[in-house]
Protein backbone atom coordinates (compact mmCIF):
# COMPACT_ATOMS: atom_id res chain seq x y z
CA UNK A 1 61.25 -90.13 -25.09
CA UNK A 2 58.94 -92.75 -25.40
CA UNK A 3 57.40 -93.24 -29.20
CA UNK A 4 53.63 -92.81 -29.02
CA UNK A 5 52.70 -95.32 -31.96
CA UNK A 6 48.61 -93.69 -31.75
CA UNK A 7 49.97 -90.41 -33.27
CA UNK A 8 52.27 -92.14 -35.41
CA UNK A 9 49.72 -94.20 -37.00
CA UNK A 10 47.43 -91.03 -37.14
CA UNK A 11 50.29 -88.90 -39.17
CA UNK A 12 50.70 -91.72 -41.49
CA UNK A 13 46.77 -92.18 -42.05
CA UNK A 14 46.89 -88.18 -42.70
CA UNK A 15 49.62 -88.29 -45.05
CA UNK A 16 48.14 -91.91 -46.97
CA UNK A 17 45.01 -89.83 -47.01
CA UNK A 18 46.48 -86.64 -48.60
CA UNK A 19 48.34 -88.82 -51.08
CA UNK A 20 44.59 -90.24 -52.10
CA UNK A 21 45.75 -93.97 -51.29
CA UNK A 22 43.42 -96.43 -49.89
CA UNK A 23 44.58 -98.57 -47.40
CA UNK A 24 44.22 -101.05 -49.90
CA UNK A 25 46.79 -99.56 -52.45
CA UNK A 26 49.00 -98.42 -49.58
CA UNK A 27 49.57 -102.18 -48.27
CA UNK A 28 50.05 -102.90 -52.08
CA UNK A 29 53.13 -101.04 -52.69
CA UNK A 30 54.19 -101.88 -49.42
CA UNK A 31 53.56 -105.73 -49.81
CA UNK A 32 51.67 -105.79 -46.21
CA UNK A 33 48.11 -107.25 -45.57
CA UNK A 34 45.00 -104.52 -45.28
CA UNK A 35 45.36 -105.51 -41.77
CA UNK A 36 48.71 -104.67 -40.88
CA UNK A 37 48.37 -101.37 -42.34
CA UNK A 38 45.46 -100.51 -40.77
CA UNK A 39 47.08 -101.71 -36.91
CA UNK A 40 49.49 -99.84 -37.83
CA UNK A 41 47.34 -96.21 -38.71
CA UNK A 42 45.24 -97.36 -35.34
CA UNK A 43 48.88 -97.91 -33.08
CA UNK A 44 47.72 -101.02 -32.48
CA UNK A 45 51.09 -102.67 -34.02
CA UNK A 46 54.10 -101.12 -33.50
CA UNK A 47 56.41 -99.90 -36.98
CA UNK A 48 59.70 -100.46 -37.09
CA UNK A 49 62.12 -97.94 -38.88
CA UNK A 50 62.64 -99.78 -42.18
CA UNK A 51 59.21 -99.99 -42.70
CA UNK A 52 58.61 -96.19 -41.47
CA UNK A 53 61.34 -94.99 -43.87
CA UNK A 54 59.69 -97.26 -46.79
CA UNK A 55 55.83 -95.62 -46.16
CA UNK A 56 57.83 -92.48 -45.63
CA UNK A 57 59.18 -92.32 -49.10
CA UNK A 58 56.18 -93.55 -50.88
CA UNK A 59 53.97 -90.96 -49.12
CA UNK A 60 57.02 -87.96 -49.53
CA UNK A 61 56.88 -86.92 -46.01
CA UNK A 62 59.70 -86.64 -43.26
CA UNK A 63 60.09 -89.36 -41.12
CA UNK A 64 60.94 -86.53 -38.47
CA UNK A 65 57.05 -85.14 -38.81
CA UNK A 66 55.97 -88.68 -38.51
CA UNK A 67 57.74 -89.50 -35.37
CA UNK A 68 57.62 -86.01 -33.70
CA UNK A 69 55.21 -83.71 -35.36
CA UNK A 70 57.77 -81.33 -37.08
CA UNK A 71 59.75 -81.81 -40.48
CA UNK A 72 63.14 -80.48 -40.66
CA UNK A 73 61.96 -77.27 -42.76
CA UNK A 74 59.06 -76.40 -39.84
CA UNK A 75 60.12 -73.51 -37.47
CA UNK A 76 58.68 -75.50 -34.53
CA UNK A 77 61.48 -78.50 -35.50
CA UNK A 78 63.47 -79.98 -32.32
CA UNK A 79 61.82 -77.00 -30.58
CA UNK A 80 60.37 -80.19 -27.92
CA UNK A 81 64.00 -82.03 -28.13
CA UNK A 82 66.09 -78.79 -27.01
CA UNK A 83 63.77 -78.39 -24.47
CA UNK A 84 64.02 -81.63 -22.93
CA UNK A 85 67.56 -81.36 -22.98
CA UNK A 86 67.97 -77.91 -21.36
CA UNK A 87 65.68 -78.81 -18.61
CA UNK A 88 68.21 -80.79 -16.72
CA UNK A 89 70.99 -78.54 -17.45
CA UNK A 90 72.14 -76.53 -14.87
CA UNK A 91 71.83 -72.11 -14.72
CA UNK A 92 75.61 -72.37 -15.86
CA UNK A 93 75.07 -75.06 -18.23
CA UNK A 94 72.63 -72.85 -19.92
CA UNK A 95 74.40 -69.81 -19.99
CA UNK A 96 77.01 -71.29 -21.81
CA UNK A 97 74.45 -72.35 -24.71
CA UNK A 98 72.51 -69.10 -24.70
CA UNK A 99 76.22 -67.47 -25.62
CA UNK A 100 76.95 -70.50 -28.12
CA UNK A 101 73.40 -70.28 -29.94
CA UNK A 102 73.72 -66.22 -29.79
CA UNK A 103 77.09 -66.71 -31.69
CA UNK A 104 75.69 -68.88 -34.07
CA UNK A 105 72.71 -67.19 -35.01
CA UNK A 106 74.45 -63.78 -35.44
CA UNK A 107 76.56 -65.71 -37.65
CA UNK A 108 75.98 -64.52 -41.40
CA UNK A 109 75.10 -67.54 -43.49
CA UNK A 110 76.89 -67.98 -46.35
């Protein structure tokens, strides 16, 4: 799966935005130029996971929603991952996870 840095850098101008940093402030804390930040919110440079972890923590936000659109606690999380995966399975190979996800989900948490 390819990363599309566009949407990245729009989730993490979203989030900065929520937060009610300025790019300014954000690049600050982050001890980046204006300029990086902002190729970075346009996709124009791509981030590389230290940094996404670091803007991650300062702006409280998943790196999973940044990268794929869903956080860990969202119903719709790894819905697009499972998906990929299954499609190449074969009829048996799918069978045999419908029975192991049926177990699992029947399974009383504790």
């Amino acid at each position: 799966m390819a990363l599309d840095y566009k949407l990245i850098g729009d989730r993490l101008k979203k989030a900065r935005i929520e937060k009610g940093y300025t790019q300014e402030k954000l690049s600050e804390m982050i001890n980046v130029s204006v300029a990086y930040l902002s190729r970075i919110e346009t996709g124009k440079t791509h981030i590389n996971l230290k940094r996404l972890n670091e803007l991650c923590g300062i702006l409280e936000i998943p790196e999973a929603f940044i990268l794929n659109g869903a956080s860990n606690n969202s119903s719709e999380y790894l819905n697009s991952e499972l998906n990929t995966l299954l499609k190449d399975c074969t009829p048996e190979k799918k069978e045999l996870i419908y029975q192991i996800v049926t177990i699992i989900s029947e399974k009383k948490d504790k």
